[in-house]
Protein backbone atom coordinates (compact mmCIF):
# COMPACT_ATOMS: atom_id res chain seq x y z
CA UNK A 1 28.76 13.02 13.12
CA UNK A 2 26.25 14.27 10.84
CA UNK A 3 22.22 14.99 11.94
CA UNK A 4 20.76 13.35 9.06
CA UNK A 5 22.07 10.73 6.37
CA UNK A 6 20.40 10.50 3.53
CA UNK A 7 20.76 7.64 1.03
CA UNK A 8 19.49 8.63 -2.33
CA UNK A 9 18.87 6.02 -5.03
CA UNK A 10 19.22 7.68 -8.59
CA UNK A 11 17.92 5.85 -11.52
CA UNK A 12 17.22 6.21 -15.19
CA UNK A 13 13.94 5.60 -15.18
CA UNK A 14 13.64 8.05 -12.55
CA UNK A 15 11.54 11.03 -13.70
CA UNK A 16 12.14 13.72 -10.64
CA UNK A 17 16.28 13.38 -10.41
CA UNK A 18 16.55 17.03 -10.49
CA UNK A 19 13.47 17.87 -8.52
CA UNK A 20 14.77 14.99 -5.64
CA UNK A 21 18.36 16.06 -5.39
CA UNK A 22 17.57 19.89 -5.45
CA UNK A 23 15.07 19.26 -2.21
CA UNK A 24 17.89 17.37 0.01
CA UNK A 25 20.66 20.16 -0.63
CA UNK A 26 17.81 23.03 0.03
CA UNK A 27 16.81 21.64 3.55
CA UNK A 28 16.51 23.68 6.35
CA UNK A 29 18.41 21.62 8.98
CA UNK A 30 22.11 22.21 9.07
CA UNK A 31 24.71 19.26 9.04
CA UNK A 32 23.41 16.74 6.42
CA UNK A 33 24.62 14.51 4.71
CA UNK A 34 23.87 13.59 0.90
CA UNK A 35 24.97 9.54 -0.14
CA UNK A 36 24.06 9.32 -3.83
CA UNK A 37 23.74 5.37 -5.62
CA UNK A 38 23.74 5.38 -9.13
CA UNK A 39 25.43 3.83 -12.33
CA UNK A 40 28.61 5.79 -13.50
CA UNK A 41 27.81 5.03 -16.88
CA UNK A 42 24.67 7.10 -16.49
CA UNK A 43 26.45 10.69 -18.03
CA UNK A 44 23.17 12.67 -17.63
CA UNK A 45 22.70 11.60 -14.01
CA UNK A 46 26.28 11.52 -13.69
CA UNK A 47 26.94 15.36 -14.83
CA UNK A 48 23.97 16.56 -12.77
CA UNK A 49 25.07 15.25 -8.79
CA UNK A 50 28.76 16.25 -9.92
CA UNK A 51 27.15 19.90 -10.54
CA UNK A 52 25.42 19.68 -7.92
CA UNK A 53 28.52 18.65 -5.26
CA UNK A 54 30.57 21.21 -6.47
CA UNK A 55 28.46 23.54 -4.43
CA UNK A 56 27.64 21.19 -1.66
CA UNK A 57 29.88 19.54 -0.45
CA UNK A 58 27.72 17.64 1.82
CA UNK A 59 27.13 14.78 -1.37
CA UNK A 60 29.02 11.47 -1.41
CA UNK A 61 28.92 9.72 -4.39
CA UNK A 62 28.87 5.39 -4.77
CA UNK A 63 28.58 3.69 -8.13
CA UNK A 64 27.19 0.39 -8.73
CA UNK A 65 26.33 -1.63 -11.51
CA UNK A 66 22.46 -3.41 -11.49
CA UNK A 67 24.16 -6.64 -9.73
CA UNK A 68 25.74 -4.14 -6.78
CA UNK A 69 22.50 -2.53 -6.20
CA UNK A 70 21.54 -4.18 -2.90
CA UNK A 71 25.49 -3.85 -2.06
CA UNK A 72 25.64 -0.24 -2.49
CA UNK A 73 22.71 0.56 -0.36
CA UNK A 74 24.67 -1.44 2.41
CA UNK A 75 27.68 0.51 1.73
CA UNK A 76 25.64 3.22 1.80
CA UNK A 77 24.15 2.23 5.13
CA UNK A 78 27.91 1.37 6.80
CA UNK A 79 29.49 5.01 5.53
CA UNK A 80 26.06 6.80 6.82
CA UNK A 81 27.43 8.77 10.09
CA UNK A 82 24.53 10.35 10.58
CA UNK A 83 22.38 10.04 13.84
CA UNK A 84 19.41 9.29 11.69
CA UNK A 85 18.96 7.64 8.10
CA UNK A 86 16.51 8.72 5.51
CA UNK A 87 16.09 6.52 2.28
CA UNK A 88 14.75 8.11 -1.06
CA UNK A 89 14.53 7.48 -4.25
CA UNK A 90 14.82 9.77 -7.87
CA UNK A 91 10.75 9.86 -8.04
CA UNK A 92 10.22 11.23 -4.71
CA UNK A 93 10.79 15.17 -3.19
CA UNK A 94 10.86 16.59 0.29
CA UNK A 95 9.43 20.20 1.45
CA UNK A 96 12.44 22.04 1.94
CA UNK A 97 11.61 22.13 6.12
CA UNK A 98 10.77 17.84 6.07
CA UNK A 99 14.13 16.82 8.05
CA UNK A 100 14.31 19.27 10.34
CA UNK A 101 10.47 19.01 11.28
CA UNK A 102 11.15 15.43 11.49
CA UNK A 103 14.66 15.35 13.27
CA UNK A 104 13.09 18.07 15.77
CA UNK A 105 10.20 15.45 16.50
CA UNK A 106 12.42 12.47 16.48
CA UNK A 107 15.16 14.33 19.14
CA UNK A 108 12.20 16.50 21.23
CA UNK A 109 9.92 13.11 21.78
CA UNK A 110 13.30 10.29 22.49
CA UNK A 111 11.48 8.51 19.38
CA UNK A 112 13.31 5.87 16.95
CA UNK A 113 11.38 6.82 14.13
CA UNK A 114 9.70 10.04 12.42
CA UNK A 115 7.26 10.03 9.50
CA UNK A 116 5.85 12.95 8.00
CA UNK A 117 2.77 13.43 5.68
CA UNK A 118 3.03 12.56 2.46
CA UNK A 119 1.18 13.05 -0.88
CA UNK A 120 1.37 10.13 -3.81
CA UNK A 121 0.54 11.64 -7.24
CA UNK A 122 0.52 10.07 -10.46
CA UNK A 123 3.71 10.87 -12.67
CA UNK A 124 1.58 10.73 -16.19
CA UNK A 125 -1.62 12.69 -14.85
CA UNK A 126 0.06 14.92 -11.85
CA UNK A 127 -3.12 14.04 -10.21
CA UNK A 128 -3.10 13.01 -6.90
CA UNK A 129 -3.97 9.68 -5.45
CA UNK A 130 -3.18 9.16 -1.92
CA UNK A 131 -2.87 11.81 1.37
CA UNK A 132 -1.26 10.61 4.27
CA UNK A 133 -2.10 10.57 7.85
CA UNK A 134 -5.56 12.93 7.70
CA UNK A 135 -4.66 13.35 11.44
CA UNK A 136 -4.74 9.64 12.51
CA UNK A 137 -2.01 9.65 14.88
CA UNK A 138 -0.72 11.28 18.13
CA UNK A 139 2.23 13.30 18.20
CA UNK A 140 3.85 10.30 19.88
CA UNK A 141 2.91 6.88 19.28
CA UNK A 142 4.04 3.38 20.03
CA UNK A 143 4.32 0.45 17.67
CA UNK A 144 2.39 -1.93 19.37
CA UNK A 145 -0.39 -3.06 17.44
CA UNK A 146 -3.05 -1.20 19.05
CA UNK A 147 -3.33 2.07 16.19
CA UNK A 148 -3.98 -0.21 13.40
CA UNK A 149 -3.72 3.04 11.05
CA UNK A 150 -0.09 2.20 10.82
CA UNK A 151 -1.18 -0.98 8.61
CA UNK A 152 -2.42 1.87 6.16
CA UNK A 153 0.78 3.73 5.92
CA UNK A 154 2.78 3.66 2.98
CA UNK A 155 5.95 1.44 3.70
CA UNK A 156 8.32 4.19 1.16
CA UNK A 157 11.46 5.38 3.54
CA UNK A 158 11.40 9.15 1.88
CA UNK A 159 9.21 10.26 4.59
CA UNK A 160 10.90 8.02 7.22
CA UNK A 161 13.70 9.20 9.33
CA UNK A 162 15.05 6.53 11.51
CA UNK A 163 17.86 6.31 14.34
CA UNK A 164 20.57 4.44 13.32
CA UNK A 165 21.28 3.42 16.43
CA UNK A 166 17.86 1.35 16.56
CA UNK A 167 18.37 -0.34 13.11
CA UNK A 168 22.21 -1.27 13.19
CA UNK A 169 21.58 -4.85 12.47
CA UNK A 170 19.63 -4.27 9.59
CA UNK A 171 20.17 -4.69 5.80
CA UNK A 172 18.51 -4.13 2.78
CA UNK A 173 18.21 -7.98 1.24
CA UNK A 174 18.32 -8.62 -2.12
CA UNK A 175 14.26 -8.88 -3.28
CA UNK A 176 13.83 -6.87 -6.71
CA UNK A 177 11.95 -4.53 -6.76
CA UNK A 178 10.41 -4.01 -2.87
CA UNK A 179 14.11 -3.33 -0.90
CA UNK A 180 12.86 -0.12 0.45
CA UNK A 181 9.47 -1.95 1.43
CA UNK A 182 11.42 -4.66 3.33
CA UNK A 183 13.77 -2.37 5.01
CA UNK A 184 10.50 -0.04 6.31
CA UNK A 185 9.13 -3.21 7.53
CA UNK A 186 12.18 -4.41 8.76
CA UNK A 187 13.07 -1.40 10.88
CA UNK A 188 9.06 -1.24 12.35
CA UNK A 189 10.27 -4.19 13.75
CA UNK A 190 13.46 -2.94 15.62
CA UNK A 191 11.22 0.54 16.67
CA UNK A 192 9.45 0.88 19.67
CA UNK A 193 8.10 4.64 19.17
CA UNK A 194 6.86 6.77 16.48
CA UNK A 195 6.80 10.73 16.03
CA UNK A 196 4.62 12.06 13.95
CA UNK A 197 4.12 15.31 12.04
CA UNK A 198 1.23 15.72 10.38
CA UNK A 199 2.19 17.83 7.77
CA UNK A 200 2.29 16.67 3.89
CA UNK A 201 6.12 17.28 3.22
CA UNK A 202 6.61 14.49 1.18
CA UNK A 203 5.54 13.83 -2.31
CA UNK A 204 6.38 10.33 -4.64
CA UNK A 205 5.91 10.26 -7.98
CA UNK A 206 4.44 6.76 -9.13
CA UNK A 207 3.54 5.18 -11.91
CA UNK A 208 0.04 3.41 -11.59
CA UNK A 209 0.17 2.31 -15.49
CA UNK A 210 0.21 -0.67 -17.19
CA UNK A 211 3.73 -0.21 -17.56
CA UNK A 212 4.63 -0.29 -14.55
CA UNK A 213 3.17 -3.34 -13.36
CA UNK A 214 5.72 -6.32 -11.21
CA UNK A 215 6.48 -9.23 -12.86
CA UNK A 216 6.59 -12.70 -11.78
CA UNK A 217 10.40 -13.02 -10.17
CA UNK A 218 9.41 -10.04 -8.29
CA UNK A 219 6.26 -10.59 -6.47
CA UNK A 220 8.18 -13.94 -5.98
CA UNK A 221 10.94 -11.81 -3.74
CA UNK A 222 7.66 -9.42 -2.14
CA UNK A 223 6.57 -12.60 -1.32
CA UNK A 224 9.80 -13.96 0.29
CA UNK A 225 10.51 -10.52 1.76
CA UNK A 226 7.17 -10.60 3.76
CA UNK A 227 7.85 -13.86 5.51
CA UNK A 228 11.22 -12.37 6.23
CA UNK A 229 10.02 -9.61 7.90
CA UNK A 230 7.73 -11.41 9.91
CA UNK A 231 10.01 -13.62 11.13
CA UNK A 232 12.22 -10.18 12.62
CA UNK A 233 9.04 -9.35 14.20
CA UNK A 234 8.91 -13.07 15.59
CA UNK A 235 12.66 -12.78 16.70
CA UNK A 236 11.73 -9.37 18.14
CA UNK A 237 8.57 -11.03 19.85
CA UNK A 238 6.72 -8.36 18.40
CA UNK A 239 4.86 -10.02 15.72
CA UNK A 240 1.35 -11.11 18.57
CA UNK A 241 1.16 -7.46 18.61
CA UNK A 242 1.67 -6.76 15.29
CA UNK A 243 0.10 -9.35 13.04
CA UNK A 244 -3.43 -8.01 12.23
CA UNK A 245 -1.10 -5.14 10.26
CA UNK A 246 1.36 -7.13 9.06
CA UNK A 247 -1.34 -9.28 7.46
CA UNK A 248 -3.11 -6.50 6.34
CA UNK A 249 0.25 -5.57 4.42
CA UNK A 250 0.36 -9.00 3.03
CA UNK A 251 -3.29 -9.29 1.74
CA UNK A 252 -3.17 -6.11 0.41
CA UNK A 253 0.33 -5.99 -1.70
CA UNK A 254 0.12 -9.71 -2.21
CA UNK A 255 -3.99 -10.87 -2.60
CA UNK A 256 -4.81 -7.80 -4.09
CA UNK A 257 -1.76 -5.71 -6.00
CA UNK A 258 0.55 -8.65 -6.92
CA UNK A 259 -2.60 -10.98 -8.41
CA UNK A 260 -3.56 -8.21 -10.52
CA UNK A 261 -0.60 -7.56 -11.61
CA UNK A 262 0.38 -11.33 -12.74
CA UNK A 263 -3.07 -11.61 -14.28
CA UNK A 264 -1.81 -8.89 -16.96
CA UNK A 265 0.90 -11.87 -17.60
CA UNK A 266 0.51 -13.44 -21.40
CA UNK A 267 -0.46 -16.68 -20.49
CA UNK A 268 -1.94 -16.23 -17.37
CA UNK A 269 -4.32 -18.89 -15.24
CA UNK A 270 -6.22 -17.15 -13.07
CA UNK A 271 -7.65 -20.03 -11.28
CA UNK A 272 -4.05 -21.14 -10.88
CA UNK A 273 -2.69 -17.69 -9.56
CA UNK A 274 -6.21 -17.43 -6.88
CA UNK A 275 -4.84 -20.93 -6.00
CA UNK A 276 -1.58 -20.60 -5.32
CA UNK A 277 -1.95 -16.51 -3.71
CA UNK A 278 -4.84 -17.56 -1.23
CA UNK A 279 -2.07 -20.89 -0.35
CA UNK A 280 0.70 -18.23 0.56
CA UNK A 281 -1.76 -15.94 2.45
CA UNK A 282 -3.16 -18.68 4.75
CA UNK A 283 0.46 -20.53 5.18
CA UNK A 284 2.14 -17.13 5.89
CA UNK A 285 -0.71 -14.86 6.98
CA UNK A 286 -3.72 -16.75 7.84
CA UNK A 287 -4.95 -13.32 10.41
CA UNK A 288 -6.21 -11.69 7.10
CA UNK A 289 -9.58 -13.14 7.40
CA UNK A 290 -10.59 -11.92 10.70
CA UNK A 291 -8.47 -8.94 10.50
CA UNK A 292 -10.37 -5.99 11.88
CA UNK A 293 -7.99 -3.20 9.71
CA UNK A 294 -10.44 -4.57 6.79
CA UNK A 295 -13.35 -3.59 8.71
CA UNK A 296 -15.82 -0.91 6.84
CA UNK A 297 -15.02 1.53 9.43
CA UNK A 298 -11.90 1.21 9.20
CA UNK A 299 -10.15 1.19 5.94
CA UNK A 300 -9.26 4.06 4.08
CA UNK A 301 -10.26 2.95 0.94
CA UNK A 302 -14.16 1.40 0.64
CA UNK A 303 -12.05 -1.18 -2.15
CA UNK A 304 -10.35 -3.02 0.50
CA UNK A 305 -13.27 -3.94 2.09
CA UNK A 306 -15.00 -4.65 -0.79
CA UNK A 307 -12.11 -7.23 -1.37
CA UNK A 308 -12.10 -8.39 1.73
CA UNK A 309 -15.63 -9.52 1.45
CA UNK A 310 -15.04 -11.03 -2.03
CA UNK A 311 -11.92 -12.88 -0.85
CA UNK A 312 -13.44 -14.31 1.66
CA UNK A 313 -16.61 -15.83 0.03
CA UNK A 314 -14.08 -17.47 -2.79
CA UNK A 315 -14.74 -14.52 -5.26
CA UNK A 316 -11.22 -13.54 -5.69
CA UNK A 317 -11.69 -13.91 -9.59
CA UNK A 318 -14.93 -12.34 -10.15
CA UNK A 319 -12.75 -9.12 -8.57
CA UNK A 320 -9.50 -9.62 -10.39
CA UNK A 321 -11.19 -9.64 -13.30
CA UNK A 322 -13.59 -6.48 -13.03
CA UNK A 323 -10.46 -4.40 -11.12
CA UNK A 324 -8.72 -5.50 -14.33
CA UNK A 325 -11.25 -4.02 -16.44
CA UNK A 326 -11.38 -0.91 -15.01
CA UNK A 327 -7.36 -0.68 -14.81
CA UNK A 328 -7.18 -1.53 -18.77
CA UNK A 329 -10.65 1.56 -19.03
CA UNK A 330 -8.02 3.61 -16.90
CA UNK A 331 -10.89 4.46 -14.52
CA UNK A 332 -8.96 3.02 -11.98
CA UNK A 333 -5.39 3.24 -11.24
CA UNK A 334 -3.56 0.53 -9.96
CA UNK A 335 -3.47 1.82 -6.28
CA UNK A 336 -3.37 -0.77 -3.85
């Protein structure tokens, strides 16, 4: 049995291939292992991890094509020996001490999961946009719903090691373009303890342009995804505990990110889109509008609040439109 499996997803589009797979086989902790997902047709992805596993032989290799993607994660998953899984993708790098810091924490405090720092910087402008934790959380915490700091959290697995053990019954599902999301979410629910090391060891490239934005099939899946994890939270009887964050989630990557996004849509009715988003939020996640993670005090970010207000008072479009603005100005990145 291996310490630490780690399941790296390796795309084209991917930006930081080199930079990812170079700080996996550099880590400090001994007895890792590397699972690499990719397409074989992909030579200059292809030629690099075979380099690469020539020296260390700690890589696996599993092809897919786009329609196996969700299936070789899960293959990925059921070959993974190791004690605890760690899920990254091509645009994100770990300090070369991140797993052992984290497997250290994980083993010394008999936790199921370990999250480290992290640091989100923009992949056109290097600048960076988000720090994590700012010293939050205890060394050992509980999921329970009473730190509400873990609704602010990003849900990326890169800077998530998590005992197998605790998340054998999970799977990725098949939502485009939010797995990783889901399966974070997912394994919260299966966790009952948290280390944490408050140390920014992991960094994620992202793309806040234009460019980038989701289209309509996949908020469709975020939105399908969410109700799926809160029904595991439900099955787990965790979700009393847990709602206020798991409809802070909701509001945030659904009333806020996803209506943005589909307002960018040729074609789009906004009216129609306020409609239909404020339907799914009070079906699905009605606790957003006495949720006190949106209180001033609270939130990291002054914008959620801001929203918040606006959303609640039936201005959702007045602040679509001017976030819009300021998104198409690029004076504001696409960051929630």
């Amino acid at each position: 049995m291996h310490n630490v499996s780690v399941i790296t997803i390796l795309k084209k589009r991917h930006k930081k291939v080199k930079e990812c797979l170079n700080s996996l086989v550099n880590q400090t902790l001994e007895n890792i292992e590397i699972i690499c997902i990719y397409k074989e047709e992909n030579t200059q992805i292809d030629d690099f991890v075979k380099e690469t596993q020539e020296k260390h032989k700690n890589i696996k290799i599993i092809y897919k094509t786009k329609a196996q993607d969700v299936l070789a994660k899960n293959e990925a998953l059921e070959e993974a020996d190791g004690k605890y899984i760690l899920v990254m993708n091509g645009n994100m790098c770990l300090e070369k001490t991140a797993i052992e810091k984290m497997y250290n924490a994980a083993e010394n405090n008999n936790t199921d999961i370990a999250i480290c720092g992290y640091n989100i910087i923009d992949i056109n402008s290097n600048e960076l946009r988000v720090t994590g934790l700012e010293n939050k959380f205890k060394e050992k915490e509980s999921l329970d719903g009473n730190n509400l700091n873990f609704a602010y959290l990003n849900l990326d697995a890169g800077n998530k090691l998590i005992k197998k053990e605790t998340i054998k019954d999970i799977k990725f599902q098949n939502y485009d373009g939010c797995q990783d999301e889901i399966f974070v979410i997912s394994c919260y629910a299966k966790a009952n303890t948290v280390s944490f090391i408050n140390e920014e060891l992991f960094f994620k490239y992202e793309d806040n342009s234009i460019q980038s934005l989701k289209n309509a099939v996949q908020i469709k899946d975020l939105k399908a995804g969410l109700v799926e994890g809160k029904k595991i939270f439900k099955d787990a009887g965790k979700y009393e505990r847990m709602k206020n964050i798991l409809s802070f989630i909701a509001f945030s990557k659904i009333g806020l990110r996803s209506l943005i996004e589909l307002s960018f849509e040729t074609g789009s009715d906004l009216k129609s889109l306020v409609r239909e988003t404020m339907n799914y939020l009070d079906i699905n996640f009605f606790e957003w509008r006495k949720n006190p993670c949106f209180k001033f005090k609270n939130v990291p970010n002054k914008s959620y609040w801001v929203a918040h207000i606006a959303y609640k008072y039936g201005f959702q479009q007045i602040f679509v439109k001017i976030y819009k603005k300021l998104i198409e100005k690029q004076i504001k990145p696409l960051l929630f």
